[in-house]
Protein backbone atom coordinates (compact mmCIF):
# COMPACT_ATOMS: atom_id res chain seq x y z
CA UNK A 1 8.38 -47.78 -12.76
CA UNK A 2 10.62 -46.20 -15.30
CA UNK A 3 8.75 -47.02 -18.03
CA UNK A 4 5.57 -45.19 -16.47
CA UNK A 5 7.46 -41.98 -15.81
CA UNK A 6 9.03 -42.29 -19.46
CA UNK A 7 5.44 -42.52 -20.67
CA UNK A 8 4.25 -40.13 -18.31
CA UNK A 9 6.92 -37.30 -19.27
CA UNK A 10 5.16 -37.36 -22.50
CA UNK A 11 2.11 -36.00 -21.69
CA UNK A 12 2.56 -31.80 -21.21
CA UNK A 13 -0.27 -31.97 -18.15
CA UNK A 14 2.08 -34.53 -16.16
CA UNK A 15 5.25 -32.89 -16.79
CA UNK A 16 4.41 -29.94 -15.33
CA UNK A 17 3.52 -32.20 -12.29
CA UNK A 18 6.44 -33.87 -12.26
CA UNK A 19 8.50 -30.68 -12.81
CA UNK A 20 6.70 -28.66 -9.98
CA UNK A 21 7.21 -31.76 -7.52
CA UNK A 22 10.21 -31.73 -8.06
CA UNK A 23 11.37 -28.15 -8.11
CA UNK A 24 9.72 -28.20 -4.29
CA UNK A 25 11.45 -30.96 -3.45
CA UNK A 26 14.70 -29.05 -4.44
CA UNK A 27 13.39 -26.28 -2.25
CA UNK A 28 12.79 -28.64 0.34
CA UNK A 29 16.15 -29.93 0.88
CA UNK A 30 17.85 -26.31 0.40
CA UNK A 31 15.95 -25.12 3.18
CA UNK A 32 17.08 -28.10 4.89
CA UNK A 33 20.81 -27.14 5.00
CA UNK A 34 20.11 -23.58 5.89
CA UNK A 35 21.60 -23.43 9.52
CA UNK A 36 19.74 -21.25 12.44
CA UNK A 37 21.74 -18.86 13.97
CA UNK A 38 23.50 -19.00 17.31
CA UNK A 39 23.83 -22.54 17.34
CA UNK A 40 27.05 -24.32 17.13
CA UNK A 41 26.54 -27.13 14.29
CA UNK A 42 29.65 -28.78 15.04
CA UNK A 43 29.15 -29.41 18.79
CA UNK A 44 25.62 -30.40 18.08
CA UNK A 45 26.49 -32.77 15.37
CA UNK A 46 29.24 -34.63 17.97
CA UNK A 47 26.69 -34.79 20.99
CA UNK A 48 24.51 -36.31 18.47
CA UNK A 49 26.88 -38.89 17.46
CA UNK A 50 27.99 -39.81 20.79
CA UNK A 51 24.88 -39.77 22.79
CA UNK A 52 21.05 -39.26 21.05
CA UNK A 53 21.66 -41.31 17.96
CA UNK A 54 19.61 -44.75 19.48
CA UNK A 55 16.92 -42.45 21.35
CA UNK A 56 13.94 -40.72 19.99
CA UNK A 57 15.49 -37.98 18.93
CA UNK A 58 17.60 -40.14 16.87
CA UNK A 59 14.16 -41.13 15.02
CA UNK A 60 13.03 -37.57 14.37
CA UNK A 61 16.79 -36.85 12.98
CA UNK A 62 15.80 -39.95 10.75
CA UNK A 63 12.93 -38.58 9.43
CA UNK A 64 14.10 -35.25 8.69
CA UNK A 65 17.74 -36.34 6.81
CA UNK A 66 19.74 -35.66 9.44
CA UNK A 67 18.72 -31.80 9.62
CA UNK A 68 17.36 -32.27 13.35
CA UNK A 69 20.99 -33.00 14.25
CA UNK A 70 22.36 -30.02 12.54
CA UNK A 71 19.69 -27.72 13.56
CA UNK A 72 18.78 -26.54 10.39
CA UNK A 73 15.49 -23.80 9.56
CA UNK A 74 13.66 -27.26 8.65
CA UNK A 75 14.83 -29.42 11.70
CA UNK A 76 11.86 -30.34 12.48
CA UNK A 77 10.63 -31.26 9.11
CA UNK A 78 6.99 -33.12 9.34
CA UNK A 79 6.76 -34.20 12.32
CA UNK A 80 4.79 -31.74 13.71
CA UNK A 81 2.28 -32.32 10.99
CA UNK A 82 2.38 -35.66 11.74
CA UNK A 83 2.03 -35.46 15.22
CA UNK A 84 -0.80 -33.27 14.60
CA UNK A 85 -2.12 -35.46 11.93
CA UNK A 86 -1.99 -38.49 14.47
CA UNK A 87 -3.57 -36.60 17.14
CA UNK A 88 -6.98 -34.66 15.11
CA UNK A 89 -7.48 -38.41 13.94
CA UNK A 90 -8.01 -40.16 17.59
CA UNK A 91 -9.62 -37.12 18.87
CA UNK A 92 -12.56 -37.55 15.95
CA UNK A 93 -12.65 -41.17 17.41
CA UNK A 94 -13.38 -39.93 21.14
CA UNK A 95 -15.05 -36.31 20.48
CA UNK A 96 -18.78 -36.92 19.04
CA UNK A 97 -18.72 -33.01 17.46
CA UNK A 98 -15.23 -34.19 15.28
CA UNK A 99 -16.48 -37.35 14.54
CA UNK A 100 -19.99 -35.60 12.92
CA UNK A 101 -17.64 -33.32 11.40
CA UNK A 102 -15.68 -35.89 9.64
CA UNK A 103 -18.75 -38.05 8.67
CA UNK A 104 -21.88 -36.00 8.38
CA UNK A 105 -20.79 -32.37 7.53
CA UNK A 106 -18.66 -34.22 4.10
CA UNK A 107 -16.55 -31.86 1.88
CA UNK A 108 -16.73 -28.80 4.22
CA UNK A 109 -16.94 -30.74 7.30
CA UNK A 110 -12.47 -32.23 5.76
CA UNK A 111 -11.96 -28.10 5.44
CA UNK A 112 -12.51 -27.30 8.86
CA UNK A 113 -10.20 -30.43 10.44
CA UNK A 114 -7.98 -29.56 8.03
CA UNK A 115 -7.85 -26.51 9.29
CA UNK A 116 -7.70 -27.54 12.81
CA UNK A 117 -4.59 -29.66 11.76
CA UNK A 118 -3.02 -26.86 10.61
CA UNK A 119 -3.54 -24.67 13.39
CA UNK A 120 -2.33 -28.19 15.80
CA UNK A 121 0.87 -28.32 13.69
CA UNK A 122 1.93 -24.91 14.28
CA UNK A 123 1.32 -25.14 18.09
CA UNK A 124 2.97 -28.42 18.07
CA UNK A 125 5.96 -26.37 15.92
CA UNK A 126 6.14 -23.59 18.51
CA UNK A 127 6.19 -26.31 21.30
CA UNK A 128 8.70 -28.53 19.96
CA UNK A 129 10.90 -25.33 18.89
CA UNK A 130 10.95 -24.06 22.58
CA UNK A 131 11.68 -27.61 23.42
CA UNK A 132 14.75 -28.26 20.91
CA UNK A 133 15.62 -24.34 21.84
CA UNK A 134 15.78 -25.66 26.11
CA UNK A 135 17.89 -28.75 25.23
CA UNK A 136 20.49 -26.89 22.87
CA UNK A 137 20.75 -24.09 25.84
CA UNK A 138 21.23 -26.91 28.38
CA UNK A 139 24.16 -28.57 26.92
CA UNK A 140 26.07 -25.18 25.81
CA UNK A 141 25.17 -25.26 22.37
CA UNK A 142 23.71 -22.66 21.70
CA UNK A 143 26.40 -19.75 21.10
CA UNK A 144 24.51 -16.78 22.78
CA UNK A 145 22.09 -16.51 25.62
CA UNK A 146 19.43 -13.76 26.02
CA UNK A 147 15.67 -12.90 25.14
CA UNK A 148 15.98 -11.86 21.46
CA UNK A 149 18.35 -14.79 20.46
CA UNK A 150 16.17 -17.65 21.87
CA UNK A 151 12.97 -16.09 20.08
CA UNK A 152 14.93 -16.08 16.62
CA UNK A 153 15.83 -20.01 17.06
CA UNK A 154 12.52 -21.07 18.13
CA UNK A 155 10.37 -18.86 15.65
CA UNK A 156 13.06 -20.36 12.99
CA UNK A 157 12.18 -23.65 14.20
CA UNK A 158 8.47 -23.01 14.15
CA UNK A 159 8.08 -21.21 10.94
CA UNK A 160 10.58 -24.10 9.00
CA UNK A 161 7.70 -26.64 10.18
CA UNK A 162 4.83 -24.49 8.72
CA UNK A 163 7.05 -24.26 5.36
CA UNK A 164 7.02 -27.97 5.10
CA UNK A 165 3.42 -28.63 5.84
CA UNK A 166 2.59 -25.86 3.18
CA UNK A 167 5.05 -27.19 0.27
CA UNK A 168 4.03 -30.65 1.06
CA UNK A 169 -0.19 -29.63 1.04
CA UNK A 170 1.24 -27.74 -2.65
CA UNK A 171 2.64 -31.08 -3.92
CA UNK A 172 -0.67 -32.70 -2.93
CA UNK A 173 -2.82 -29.79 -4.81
CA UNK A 174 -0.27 -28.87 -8.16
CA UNK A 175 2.09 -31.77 -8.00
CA UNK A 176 2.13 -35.90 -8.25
CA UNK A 177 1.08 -37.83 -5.34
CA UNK A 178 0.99 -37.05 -1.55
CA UNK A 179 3.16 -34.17 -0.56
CA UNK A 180 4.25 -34.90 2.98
CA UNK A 181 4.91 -38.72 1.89
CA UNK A 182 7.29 -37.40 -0.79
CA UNK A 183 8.84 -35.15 1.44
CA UNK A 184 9.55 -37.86 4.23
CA UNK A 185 10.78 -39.85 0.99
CA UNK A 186 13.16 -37.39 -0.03
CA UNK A 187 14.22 -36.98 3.73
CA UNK A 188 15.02 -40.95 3.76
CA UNK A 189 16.63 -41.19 0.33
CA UNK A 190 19.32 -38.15 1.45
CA UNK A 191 20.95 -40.53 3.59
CA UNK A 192 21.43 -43.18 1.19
CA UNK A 193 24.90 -41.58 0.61
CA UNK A 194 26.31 -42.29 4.07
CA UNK A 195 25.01 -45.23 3.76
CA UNK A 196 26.96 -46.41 0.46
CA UNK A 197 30.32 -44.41 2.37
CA UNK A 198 29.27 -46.69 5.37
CA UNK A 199 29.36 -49.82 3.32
CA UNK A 200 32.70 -49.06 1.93
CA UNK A 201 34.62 -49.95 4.89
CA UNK A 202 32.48 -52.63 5.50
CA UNK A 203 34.17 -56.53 4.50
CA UNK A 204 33.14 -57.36 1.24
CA UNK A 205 30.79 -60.28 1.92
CA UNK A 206 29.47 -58.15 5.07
CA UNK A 207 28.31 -55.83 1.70
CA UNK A 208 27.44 -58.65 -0.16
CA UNK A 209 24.48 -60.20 2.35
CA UNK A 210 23.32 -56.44 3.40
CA UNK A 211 22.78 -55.90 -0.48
CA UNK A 212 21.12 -59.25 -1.10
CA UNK A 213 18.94 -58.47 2.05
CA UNK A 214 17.77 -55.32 0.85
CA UNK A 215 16.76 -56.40 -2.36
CA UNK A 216 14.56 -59.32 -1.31
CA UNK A 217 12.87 -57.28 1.77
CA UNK A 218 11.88 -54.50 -0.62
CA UNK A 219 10.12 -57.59 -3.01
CA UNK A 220 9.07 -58.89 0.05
CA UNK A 221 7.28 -55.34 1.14
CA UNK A 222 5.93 -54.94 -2.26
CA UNK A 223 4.32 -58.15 -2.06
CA UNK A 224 2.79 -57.30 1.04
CA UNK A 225 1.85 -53.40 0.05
CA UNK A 226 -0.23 -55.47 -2.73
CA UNK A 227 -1.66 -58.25 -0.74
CA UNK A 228 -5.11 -58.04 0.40
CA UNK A 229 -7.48 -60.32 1.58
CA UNK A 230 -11.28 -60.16 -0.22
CA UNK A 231 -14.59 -60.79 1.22
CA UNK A 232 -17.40 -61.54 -0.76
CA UNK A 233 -20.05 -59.67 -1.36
CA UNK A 234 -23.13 -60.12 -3.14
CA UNK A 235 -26.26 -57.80 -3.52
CA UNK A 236 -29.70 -59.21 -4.10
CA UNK A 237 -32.21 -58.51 -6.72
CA UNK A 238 -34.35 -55.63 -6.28
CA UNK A 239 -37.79 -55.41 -9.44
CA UNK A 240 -38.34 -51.09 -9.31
CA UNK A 241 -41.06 -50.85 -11.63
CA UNK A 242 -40.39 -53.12 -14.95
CA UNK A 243 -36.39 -52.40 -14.04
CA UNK A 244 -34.27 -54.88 -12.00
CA UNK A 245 -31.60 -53.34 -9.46
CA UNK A 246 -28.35 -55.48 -7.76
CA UNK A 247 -27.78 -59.14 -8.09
CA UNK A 248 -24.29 -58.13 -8.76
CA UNK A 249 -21.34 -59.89 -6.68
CA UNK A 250 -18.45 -57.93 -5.60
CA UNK A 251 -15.76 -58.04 -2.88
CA UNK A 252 -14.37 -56.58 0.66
CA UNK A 253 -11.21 -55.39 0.18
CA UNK A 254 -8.97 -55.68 3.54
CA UNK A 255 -5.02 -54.69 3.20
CA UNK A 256 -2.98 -57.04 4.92
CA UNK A 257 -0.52 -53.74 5.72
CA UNK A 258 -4.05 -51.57 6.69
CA UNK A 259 -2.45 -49.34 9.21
CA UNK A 260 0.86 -48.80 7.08
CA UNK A 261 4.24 -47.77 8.79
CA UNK A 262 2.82 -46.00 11.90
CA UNK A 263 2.88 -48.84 14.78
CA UNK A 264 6.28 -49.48 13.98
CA UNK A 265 6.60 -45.59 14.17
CA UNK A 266 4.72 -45.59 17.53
CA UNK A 267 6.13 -48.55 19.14
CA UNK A 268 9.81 -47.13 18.35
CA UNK A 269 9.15 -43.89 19.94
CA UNK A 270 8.17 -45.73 22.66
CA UNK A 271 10.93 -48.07 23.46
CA UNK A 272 13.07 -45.36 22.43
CA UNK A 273 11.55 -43.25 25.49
CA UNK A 274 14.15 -44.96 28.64
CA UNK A 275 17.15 -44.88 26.13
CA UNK A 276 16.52 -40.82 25.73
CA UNK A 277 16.26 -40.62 29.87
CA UNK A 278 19.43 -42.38 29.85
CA UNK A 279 20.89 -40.07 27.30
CA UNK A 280 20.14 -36.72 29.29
CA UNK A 281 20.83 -38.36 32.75
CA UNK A 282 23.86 -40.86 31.70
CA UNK A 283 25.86 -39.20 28.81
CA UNK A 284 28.61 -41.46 29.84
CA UNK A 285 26.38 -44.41 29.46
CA UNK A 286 27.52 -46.03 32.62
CA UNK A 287 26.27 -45.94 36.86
CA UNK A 288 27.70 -46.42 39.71
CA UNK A 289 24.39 -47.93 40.88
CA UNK A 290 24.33 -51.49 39.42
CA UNK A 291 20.38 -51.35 38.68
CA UNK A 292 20.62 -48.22 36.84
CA UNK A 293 23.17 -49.63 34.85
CA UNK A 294 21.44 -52.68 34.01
CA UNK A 295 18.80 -50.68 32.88
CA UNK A 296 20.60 -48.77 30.56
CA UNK A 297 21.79 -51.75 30.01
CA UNK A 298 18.48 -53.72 29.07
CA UNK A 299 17.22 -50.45 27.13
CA UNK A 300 20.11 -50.23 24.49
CA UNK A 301 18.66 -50.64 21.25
CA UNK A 302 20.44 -53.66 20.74
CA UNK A 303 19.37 -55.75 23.34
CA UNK A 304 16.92 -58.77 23.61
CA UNK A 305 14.63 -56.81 26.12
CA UNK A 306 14.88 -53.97 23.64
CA UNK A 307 13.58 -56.64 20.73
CA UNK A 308 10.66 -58.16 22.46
CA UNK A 309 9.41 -54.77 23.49
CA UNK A 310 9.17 -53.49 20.10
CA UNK A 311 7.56 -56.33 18.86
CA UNK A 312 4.87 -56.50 21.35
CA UNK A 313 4.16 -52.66 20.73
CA UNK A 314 4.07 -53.20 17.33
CA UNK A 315 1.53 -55.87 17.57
CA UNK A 316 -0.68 -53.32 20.27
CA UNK A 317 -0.23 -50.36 17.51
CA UNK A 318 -1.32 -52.78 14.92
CA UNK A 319 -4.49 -54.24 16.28
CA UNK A 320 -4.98 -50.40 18.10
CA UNK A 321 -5.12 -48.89 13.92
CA UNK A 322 -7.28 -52.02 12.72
CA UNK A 323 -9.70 -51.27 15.42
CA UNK A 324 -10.04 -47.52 14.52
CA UNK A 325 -9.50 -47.78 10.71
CA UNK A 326 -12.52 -50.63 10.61
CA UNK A 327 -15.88 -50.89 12.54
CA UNK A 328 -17.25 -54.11 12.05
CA UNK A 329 -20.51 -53.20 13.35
CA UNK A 330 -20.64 -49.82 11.18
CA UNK A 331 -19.59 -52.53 7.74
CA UNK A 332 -22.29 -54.90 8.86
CA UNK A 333 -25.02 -51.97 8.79
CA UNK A 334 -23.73 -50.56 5.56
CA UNK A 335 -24.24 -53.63 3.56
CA UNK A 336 -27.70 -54.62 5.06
CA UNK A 337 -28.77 -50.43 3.98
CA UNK A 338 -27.65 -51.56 0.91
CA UNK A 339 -28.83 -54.89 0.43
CA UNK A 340 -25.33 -56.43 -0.02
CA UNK A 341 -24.63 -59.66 2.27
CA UNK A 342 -21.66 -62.16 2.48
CA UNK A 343 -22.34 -65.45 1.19
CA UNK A 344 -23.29 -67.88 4.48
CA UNK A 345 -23.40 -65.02 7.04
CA UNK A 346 -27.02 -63.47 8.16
CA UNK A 347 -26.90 -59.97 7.91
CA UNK A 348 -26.25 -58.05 11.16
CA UNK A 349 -24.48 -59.44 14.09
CA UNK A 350 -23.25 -62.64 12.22
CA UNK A 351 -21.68 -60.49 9.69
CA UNK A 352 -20.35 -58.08 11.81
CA UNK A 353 -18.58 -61.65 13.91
CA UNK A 354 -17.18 -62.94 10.63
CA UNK A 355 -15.83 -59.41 9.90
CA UNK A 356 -14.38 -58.78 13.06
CA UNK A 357 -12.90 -62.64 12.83
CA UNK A 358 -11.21 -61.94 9.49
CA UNK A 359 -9.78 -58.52 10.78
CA UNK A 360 -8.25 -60.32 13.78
CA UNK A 361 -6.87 -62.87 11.52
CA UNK A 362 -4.91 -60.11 8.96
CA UNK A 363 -3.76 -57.54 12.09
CA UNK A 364 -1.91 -60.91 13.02
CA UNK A 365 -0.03 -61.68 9.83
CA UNK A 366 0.47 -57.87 9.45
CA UNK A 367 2.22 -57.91 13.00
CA UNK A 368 4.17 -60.24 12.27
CA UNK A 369 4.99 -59.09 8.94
CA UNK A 370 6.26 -55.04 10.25
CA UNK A 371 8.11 -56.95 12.78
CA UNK A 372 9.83 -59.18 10.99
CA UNK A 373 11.82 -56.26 8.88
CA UNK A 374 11.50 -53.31 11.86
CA UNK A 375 13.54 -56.26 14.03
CA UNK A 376 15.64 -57.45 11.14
CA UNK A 377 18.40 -54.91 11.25
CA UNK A 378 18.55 -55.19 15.20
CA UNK A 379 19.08 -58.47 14.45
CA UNK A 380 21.90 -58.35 11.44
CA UNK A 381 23.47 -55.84 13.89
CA UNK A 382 24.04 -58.21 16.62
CA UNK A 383 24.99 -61.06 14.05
CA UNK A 384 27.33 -58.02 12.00
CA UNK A 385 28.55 -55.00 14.21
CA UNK A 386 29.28 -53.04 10.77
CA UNK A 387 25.95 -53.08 9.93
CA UNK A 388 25.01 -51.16 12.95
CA UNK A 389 26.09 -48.30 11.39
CA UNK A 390 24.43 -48.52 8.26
CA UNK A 391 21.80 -44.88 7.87
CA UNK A 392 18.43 -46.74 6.74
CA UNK A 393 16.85 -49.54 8.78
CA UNK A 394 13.76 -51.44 8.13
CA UNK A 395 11.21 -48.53 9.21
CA UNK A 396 12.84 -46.21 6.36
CA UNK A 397 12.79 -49.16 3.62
CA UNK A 398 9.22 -49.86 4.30
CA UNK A 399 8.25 -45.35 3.94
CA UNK A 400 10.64 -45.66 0.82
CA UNK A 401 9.03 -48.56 -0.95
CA UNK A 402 5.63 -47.48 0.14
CA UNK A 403 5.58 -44.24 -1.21
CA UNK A 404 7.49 -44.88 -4.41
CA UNK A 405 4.36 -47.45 -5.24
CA UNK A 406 1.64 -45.23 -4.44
CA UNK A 407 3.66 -42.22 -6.12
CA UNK A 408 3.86 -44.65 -9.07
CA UNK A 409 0.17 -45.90 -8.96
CA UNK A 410 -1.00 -41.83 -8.86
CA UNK A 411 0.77 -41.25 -12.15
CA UNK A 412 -0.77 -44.02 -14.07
CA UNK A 413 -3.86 -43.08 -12.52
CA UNK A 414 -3.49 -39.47 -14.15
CA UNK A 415 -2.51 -40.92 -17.00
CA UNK A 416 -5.69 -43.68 -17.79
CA UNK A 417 -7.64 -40.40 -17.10
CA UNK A 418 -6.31 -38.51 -19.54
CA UNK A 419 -6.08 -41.41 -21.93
CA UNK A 420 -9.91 -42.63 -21.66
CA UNK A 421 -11.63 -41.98 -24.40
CA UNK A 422 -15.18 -41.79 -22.62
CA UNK A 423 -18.51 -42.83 -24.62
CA UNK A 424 -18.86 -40.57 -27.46
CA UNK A 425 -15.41 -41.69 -29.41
């Protein structure tokens, strides 16, 4: 990795890249300690701490470097572009007029949801801004009431998330790789400081196995990011004239981690739904009524009921991506168009089977696979209490390690480009 930013530092093009991503990145996280006025930071920070740090709003704080939690002008970083992302992307799979949009209509057809993405996010902004703005003035934290001071906070809040969704779309355009990725990257990577303060007072073996961990579940994730499982596919011979078309043999490429980071995404902010209910009902954490309090109980993030729920939402997420990333049926019809078929397998509804069958197979090891290290700091943090307190869990090393490769695998794709040589040399 260093030696491909070494190399690509050379070239004046990708320097430029690399120097305007970065520059917006530094903008990024200036505007991310900018405070919004008539909000007391300190009181929010300590609520924070004390009650919303295992709910969802503990997961957005995650995601934005802990400016949610000190309600900065970029608190709400990308997740209303995410959110908005998430939703355009099921509504093309249940609206017939987005789906031709997205399919038949081609380059112009990406403008206009891209568009309507845009427009989504700032609604979403403006929503979640009035939302943050009622749950700040419920709790006394905001430091003056009235008309004019609520539409400053929540206009802050909604213009910060149209900032980030327009320096992250001029990363994508000017810069190196995908802008809101690199953004949530940088968001992730500014907590790796209270993370190393956290591990200080940790017991020096406690240090020992989290660092060993780490290192062999980021190997681990970069095997996996790289593991794919290939079909083959071979075309047959087609005489056009004297000229003789296909007979090549090529592959199906399925990723193993197809639907990337976003079940374990989903599936936390939904087991993280009863722990926020808790949180606004039960500051205290404790009830008088002994079934409320063994739901709070059952619901803390640490608890076994807490564990199998995320795993089985994970696995629901996963197989609920596969299904809308691949069509079997839609694979099966493009090959026979094309006169491709997969050794052994008629062409039609026996391919489309065999598809389907290997699909199944690969959302199950994937499953298992964004379980195994979304669960594995839950688990370390019942074995280890002082790893509880540790700032990254498995989610954030899984965004980090994922972006840095397909960062990495953008520059050496701008730099083969400008490297071939092409036909005539």
């Amino acid at each position: 990795m260093l030696s491909t930013l070494q190399n690509a530092w050379k070239i004046p093009e990708l320097r430029k890249k690399l120097l305007f991503t970065v520059l917006v990145l530094l903008l990024y996280r200036i505007g991310n300690v900018i405070p919004v006025p008539y909000i007391d930071v300190n009181a929010l920070s300590t609520y924070f701490n004390n009650v919303l740090s295992n709910t969802i709003l503990g997961l957005y704080n995650a995601m934005s470097g802990s400016a949610f939690s000190q309600a900065t002008v970029l608190a709400l970083g990308i997740q209303p572009y995410i959110n908005a992302s998430i939703i355009i992307q099921l509504l093309t799979v249940a609206i017939p007029a987005l789906e031709r949009m997205a399919k038949e209509e081609g380059e112009e057809g990406k403008k206009k949801l891209n568009l309507i993405t845009r427009y989504t996010t700032v609604a979403l902004g403006l929503l979640m801004g009035w939302a943050y703005y009622t749950m700040l003035s419920n709790y006394g934290i905001v430091t003056k009431s009235g008309f004019m001071p609520a539409l400053v906070i929540i206009l802050s809040f909604t213009a910060g998330s149209a900032a980030v969704m327009w320096l992250g779309e001029q990363i994508t355009e000017f810069g190196i790789g995908n802008g809101i990725s690199l953004i949530l990257f940088a968001n992730i990577v500014s907590r790796l400081p209270a993370m190393i303060n956290t591990m200080f007072t940790m017991v020096w073996w406690h240090v020992l196995i989290v660092l060993v961990g780490m290192v062999a579940l980021v190997l681990f994730i970069i095997f996996i990011n790289d593991a794919e499982r290939r079909i083959p596919i071979q075309y047959a011979k087609r005489v056009v004239g004297r000229k003789v078309y296909g007979g090549q043999n090529t592959h199906l490429p399925i990723k193993v981690s197809m639907s990337g980071v976003m079940p374990v995404i989903f599936a936390q902010s939904i087991v993280s739904i009863m722990p926020t209910i808790f949180a606004f009902t039960n500051p205290t954490g404790t009830s008088e009524n002994g079934f409320v309090q063994f739901l709070i109980n059952i619901s803390n993030q640490h608890s076994a009921f807490y564990a199998f729920s995320y795993f089985i939402l994970i696995f629901f997420f996963g197989w609920f991506y596969a299904a809308i990333q691949y069509d079997p049926v839609e694979i099966s019809n493009n090959l026979k168009k094309n006169g491709g078929f997969i050794p052994g397998f008629r062409p039609g509804k026996p391919t489309a089977e065999f598809i389907q069958k290997v699909i199944g197979k690969i959302v199950i090891f994937g499953s298992v696979y964004l379980s195994v290290v979304a669960l594995l700091p839950i688990i370390a943090g019942n074995i280890m209490d002082s790893v509880r307190n540790l700032a990254i869990g498995g989610t954030s090393v899984i965004i980090v390690v994922g972006v840095a490769l397909e960062t990495v695998k953008a520059i050496e794709a701008q730099m083969l480009m400008r490297h071939y040589k092409g036909f005539l040399d």
